[in-house]
Protein backbone atom coordinates (compact mmCIF):
# COMPACT_ATOMS: atom_id res chain seq x y z
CA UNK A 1 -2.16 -28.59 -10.27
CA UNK A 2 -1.94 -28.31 -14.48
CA UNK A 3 1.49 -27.34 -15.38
CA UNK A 4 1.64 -23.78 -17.33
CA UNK A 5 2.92 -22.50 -20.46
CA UNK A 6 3.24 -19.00 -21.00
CA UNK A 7 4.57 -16.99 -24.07
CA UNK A 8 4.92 -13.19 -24.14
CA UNK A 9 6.59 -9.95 -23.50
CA UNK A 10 7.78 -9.93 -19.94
CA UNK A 11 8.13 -6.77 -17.57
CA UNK A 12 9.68 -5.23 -16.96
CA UNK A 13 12.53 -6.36 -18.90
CA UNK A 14 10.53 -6.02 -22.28
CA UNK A 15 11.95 -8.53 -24.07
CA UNK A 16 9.77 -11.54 -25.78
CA UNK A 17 9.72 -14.61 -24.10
CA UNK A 18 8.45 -17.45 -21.87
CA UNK A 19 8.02 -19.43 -18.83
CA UNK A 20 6.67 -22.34 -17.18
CA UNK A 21 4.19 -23.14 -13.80
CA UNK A 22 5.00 -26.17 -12.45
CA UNK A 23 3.75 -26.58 -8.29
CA UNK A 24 2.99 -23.03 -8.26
CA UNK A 25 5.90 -21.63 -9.14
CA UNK A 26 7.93 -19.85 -12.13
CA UNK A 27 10.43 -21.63 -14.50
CA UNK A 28 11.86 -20.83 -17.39
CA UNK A 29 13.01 -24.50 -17.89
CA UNK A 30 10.99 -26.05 -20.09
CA UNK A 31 7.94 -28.45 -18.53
CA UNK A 32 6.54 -31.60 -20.66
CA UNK A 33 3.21 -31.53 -20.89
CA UNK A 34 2.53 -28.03 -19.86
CA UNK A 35 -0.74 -26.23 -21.24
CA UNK A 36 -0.28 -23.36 -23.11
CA UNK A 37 -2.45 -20.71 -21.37
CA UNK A 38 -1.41 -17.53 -23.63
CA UNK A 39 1.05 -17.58 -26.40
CA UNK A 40 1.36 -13.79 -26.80
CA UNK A 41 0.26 -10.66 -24.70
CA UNK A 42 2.40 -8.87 -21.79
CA UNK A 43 3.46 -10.16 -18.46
CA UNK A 44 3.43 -8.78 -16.15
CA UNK A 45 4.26 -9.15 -12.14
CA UNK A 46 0.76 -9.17 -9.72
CA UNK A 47 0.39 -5.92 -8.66
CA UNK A 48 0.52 -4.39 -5.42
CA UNK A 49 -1.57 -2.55 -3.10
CA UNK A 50 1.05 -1.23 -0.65
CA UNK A 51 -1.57 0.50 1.57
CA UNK A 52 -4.91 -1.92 1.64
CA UNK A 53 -7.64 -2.87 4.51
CA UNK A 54 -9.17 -6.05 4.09
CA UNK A 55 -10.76 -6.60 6.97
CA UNK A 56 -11.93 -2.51 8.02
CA UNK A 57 -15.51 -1.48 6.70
CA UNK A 58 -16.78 2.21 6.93
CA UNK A 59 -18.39 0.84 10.09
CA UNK A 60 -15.07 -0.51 12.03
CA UNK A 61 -13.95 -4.02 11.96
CA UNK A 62 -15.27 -6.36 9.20
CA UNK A 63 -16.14 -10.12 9.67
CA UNK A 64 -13.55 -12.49 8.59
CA UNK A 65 -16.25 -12.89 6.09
CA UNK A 66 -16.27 -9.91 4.66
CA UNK A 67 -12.58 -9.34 4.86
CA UNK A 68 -12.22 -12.36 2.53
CA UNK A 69 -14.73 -10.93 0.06
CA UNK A 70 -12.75 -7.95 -0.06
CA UNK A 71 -9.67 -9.39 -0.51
CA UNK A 72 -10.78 -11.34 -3.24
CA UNK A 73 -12.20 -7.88 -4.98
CA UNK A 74 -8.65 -6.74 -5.01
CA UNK A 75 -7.40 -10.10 -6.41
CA UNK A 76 -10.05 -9.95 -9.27
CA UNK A 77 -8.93 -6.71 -9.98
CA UNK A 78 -5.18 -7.63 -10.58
CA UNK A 79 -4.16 -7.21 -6.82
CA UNK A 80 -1.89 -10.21 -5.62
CA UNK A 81 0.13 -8.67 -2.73
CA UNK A 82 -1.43 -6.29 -0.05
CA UNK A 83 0.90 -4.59 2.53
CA UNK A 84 -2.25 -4.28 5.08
CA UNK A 85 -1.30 -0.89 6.55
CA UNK A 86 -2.92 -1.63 9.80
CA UNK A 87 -6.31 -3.59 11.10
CA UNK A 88 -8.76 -4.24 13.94
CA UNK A 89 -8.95 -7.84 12.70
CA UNK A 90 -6.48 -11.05 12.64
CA UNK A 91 -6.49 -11.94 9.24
CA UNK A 92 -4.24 -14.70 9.73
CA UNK A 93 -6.49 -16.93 8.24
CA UNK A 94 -6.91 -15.11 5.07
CA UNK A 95 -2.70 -15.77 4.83
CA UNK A 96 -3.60 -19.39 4.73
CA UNK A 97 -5.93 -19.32 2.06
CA UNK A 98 -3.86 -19.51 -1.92
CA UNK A 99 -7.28 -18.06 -3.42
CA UNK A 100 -6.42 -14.88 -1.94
CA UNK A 101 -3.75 -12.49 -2.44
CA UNK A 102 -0.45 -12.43 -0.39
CA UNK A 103 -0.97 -10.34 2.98
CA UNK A 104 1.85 -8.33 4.66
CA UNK A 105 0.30 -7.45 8.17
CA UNK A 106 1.27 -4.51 9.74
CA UNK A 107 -0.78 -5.39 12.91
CA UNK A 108 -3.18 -2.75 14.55
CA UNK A 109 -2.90 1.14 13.83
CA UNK A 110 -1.19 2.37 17.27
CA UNK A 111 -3.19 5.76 18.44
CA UNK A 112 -4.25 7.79 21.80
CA UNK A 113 -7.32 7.58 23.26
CA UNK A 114 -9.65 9.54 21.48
CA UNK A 115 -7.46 10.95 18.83
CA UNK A 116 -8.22 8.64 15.67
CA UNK A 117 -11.10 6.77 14.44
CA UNK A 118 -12.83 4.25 17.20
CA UNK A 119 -12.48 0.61 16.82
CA UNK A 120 -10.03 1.05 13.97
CA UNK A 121 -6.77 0.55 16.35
CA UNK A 122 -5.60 0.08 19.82
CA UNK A 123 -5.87 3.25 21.75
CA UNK A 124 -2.92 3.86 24.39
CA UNK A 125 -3.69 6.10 27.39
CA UNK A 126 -0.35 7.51 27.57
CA UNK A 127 2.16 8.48 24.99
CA UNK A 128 5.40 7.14 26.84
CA UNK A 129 3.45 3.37 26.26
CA UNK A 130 4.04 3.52 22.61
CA UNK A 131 7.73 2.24 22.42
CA UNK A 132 6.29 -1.48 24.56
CA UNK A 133 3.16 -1.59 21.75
CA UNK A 134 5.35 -0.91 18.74
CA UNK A 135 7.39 -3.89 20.10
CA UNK A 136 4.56 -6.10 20.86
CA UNK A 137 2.99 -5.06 16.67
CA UNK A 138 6.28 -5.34 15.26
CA UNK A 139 6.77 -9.33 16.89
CA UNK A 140 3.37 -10.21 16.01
CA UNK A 141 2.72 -8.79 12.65
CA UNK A 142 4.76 -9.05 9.41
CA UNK A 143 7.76 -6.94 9.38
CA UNK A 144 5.49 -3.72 9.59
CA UNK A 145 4.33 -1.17 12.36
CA UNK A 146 1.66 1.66 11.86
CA UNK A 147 1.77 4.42 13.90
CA UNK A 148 -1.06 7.50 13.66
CA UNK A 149 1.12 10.38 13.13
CA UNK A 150 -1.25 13.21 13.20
CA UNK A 151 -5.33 13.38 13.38
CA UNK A 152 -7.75 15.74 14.74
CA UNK A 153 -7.30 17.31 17.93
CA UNK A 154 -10.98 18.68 18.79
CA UNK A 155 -9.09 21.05 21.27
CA UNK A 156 -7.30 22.99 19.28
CA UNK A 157 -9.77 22.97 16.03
CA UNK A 158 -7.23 21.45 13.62
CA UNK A 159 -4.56 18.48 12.97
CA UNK A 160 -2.02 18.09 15.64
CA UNK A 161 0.57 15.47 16.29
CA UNK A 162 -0.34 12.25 18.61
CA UNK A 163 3.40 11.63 19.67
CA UNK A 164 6.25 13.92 21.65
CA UNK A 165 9.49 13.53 19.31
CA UNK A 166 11.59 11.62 21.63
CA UNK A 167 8.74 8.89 22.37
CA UNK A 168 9.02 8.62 18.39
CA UNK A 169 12.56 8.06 18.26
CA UNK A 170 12.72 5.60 20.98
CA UNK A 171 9.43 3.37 19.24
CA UNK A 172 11.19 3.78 15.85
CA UNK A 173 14.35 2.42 17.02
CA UNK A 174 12.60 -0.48 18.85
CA UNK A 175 10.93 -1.52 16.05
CA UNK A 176 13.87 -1.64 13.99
CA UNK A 177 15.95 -3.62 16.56
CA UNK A 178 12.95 -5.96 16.37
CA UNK A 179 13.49 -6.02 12.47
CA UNK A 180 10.32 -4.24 12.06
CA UNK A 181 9.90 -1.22 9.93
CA UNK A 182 7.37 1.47 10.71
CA UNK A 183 5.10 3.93 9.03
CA UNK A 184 2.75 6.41 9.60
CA UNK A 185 -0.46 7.92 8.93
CA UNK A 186 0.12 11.70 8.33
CA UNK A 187 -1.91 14.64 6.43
CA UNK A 188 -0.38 17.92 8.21
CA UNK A 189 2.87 19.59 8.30
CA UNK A 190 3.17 19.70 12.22
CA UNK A 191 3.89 15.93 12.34
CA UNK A 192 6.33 15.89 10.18
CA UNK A 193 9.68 16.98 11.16
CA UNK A 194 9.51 15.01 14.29
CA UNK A 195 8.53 11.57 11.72
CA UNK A 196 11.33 12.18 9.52
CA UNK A 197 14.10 12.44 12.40
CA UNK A 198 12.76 9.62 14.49
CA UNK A 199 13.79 7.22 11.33
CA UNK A 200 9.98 6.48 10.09
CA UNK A 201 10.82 4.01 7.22
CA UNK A 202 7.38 5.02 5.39
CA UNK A 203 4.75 8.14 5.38
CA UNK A 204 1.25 7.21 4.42
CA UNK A 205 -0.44 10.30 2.66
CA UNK A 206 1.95 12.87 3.51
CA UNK A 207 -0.15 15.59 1.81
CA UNK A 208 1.47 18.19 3.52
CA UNK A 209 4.91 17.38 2.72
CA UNK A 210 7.35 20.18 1.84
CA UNK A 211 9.98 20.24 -1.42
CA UNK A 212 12.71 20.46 1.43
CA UNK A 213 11.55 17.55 3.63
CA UNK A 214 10.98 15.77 0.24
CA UNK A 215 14.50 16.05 -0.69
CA UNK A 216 15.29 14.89 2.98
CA UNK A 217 13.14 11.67 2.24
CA UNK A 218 14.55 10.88 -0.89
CA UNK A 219 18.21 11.36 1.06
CA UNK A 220 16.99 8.88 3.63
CA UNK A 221 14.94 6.60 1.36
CA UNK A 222 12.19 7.15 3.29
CA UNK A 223 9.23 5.65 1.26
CA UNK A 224 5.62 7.71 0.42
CA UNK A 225 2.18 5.89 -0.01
CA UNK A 226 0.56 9.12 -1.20
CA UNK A 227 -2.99 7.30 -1.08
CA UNK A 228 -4.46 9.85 -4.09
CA UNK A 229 -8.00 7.89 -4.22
CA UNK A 230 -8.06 8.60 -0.96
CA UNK A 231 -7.12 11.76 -0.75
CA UNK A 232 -10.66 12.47 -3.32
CA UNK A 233 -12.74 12.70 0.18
CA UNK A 234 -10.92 15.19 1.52
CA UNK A 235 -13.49 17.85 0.63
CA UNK A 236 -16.58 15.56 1.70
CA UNK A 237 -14.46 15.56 4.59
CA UNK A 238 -14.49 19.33 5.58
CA UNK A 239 -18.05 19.71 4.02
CA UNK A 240 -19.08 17.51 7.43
CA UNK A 241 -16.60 19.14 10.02
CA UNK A 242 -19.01 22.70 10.36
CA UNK A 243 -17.26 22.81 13.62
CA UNK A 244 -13.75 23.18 12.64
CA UNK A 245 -13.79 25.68 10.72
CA UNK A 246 -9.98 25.40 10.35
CA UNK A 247 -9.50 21.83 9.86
CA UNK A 248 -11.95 22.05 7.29
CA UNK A 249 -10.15 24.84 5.51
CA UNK A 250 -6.58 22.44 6.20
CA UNK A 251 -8.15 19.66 4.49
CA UNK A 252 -9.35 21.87 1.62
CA UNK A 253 -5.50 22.89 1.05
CA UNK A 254 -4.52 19.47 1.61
CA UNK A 255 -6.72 18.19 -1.40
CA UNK A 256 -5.74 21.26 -3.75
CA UNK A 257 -2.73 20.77 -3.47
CA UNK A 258 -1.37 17.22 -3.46
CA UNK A 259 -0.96 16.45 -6.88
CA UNK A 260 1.71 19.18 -6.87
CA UNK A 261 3.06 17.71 -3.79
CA UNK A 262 3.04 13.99 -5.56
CA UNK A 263 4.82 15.57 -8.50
CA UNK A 264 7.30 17.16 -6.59
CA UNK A 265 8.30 13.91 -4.84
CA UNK A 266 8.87 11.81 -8.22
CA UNK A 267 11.04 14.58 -8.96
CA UNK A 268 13.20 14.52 -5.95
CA UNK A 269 13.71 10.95 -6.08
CA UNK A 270 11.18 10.02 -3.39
CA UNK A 271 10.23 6.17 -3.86
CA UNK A 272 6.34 6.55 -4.11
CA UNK A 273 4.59 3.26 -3.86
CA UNK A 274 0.69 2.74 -5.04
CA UNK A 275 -1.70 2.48 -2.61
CA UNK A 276 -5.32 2.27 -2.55
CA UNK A 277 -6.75 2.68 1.28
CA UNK A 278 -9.44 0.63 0.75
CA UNK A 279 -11.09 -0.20 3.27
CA UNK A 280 -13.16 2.15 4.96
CA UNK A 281 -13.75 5.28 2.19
CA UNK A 282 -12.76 3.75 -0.14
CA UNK A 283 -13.70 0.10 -1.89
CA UNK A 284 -11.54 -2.49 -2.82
CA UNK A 285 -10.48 -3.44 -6.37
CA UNK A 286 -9.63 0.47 -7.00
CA UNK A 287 -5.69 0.63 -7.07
CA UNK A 288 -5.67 0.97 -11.15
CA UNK A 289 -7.44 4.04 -10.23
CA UNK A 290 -4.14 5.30 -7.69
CA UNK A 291 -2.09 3.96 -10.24
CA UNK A 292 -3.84 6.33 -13.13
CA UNK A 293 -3.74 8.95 -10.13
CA UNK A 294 0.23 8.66 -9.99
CA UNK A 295 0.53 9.26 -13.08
CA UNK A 296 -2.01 12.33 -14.13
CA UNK A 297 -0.08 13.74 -11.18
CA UNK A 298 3.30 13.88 -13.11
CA UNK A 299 4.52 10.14 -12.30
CA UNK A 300 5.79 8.16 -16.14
CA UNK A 301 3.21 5.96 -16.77
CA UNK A 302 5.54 2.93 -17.28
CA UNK A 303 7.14 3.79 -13.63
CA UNK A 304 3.41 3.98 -12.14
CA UNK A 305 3.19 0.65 -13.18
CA UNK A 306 6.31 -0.12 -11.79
CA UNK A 307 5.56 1.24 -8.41
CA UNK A 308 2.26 -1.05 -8.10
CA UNK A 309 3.94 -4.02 -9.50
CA UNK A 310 7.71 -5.23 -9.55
CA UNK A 311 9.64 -2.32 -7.46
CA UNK A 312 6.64 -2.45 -5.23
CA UNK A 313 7.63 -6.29 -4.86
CA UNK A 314 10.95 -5.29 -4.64
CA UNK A 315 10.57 -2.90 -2.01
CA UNK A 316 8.42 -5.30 0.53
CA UNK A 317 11.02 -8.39 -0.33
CA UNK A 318 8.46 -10.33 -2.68
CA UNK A 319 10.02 -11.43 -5.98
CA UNK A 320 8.46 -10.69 -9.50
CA UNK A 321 8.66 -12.86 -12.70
CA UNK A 322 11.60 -14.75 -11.27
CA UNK A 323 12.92 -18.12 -11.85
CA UNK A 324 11.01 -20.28 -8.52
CA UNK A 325 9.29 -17.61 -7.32
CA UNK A 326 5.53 -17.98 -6.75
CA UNK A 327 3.42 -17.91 -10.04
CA UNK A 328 1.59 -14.25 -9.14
CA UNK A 329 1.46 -13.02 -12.80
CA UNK A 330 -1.16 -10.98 -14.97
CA UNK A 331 -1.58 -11.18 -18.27
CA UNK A 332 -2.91 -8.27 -20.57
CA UNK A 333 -3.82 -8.01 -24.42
CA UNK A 334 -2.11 -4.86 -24.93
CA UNK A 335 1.18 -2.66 -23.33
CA UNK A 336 0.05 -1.16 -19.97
CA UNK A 337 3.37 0.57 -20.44
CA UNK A 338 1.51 2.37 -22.89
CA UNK A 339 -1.69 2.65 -21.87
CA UNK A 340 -2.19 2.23 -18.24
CA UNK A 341 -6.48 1.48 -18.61
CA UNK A 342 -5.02 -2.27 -20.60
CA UNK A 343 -4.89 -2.37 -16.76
CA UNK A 344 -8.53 -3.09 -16.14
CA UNK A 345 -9.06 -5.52 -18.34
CA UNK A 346 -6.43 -8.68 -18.02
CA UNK A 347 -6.78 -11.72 -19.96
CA UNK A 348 -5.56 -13.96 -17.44
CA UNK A 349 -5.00 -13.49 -13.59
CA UNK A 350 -2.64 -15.69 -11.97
CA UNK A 351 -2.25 -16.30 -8.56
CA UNK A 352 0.17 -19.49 -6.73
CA UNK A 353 -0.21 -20.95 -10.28
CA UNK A 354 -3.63 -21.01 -10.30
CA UNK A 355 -5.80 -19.52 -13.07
CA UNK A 356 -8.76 -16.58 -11.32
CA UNK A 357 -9.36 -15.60 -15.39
């Protein structure tokens, strides 16, 4: 592997200056012999995806195949580290591959029987058997555990939770003696309270959130992957559900009023992370489209960058621009700070020290 030389302004310190690849990794030690790649430009951290699929197609599971090709959609499109946010498919072998990005598994989505999407996660028969599977995702995936918080319930016509609130706080607090955090999939308000109190480290979506419980999850650094991209279908959604007349009219309020509900959050403090959902809905290679999202929704643009790159990195225990840490950099022409579209069009990706552009 060539040994790098890079020259620039650095995020998300600012400040000019430069650093070396040598084996993959980040010095700022000089390295004789090292090619210059860029001698000006901005560097900047590999983004992150902190709620990504590779390996879940609109039809259920994806071939490893596939999973790979999408994965490598995100990496040409600036994404270097996916938190995986739950999948029907080991992609253990993806981990091994250093032309892909870094992937965080979360293990399989934990639902009932017939109360989420089939084939996209294991399906318990009985709610008191969720504490035993949280334990069995959180040893065998990554640090992470998904749990579907809330999804249709045909009976009653609308969104209604999966899980009674003491099974939650018993699964929660497994995980966590395992070392695991957890987070869930959410869109209604019904879900919620019972979430928030169990300990949930993480609410995916959360369109439904209140200003009080969003004060209560910046008090307990609870984390929100608002999904915005996402969040687009909603209406495509309820144009399909003729039979649920109220769901359909919940996910019409849900859509109209998230951005308010994402603005909201930044200003109580909430950490809100970037995250795509591909996977599914929505293709890969999007999240500079969440990232825009965040911040048309009231989110600074240079702290929508942030979120998707080095406090992203930060919050899942992956270092940035760091002296040794693994050489997952972008480079762009202009300040993304500045204008977050410089986003779509880096000059250089680079991923384990290796040069994708």
């Amino acid at each position: 592997m060539t040994a790098l030389h890079l020259a620039g302004v650095i995020l998300p310190g600012g400040e000019p200056g430069e650093l070396w690849i040598d084996g993959g990794r980040i010095s700022f030690t000089r390295v004789p012999g090292a090619e210059t790649l860029t001698r000006e430009g901005f560097l900047v951290p590999g983004l992150v995806d902190a709620h990504c699929h590779p390996g879940l197609a609109a039809h259920g599971p994806a071939t490893l195949a596939e999973a790979a090709e999408q994965a490598a959609a995100d990496r040409d499109a600036g994404t270097l580290l996916i938190r995986d946010c739950g999948l029907p498919l080991d992609v253990r072998p993806l981990q091994a591959r250093a032309d892909l990005p870094t992937i965080i598994r979360a293990g399989q989505h934990l639902a009932l029987r017939k109360r989420y999407i089939p084939g996209f996660g294991l399906e318990l028969d009985d709610p008191a058997q969720l504490p035993a599977a949280v334990v069995e995702q959180a040893r065998d995936g990554d640090g992470w555990v998904k749990l579907v918080g809330d999804w249709i319930d045909r009976g009653a016509g609308d969104l209604a939770p999966l899980w009674p609130d003491d099974v939650l706080a018993e699964a929660i607090a497994a995980a966590h003696a395992e070392g695991a955090r957890v987070t869930a999939h959410v869109f209604g308000q019904e879900a919620l309270p019972g979430l928030i109190a169990a300990g949930i480290d993480c609410l995916e979506h959360g369109t439904e959130l209140s200003p009080e419980q969003l004060d209560e999850l910046a008090r307990r650094d609870i984390a929100l992957v608002p999904t915005l991209i996402q969040i687009e279908n909603f209406p495509g959604i309820a144009d399909k559900a003729g039979k649920y007349p109220a769901y359909a009219a919940h996910m019409r309020a849900l859509h109209a009023g998230v951005g308010e509900m994402v603005a909201s959050a930044v200003e109580a403090g909430v950490r809100v992370f970037a995250g795509s959902d591909a996977g599914g809905m929505v293709e890969h290679g999007r999240l500079v489209d969440e990232i825009e999202a965040l911040h048309k929704a009231g989110m600074p643009a240079e702290q929508a960058l942030g979120q998707a790159s080095w406090a992203a990195r930060d919050w899942l225990g992956h270092p940035g621009i760091a002296d040794g840490a693994p050489a997952d950099l972008l480079v762009y022409p202009a300040d993304p700070r500045e204008d977050l579209g410089v986003l779509r069009h880096p000059t250089h990706i680079v991923l384990g020290g290796t040069v994708f552009a």
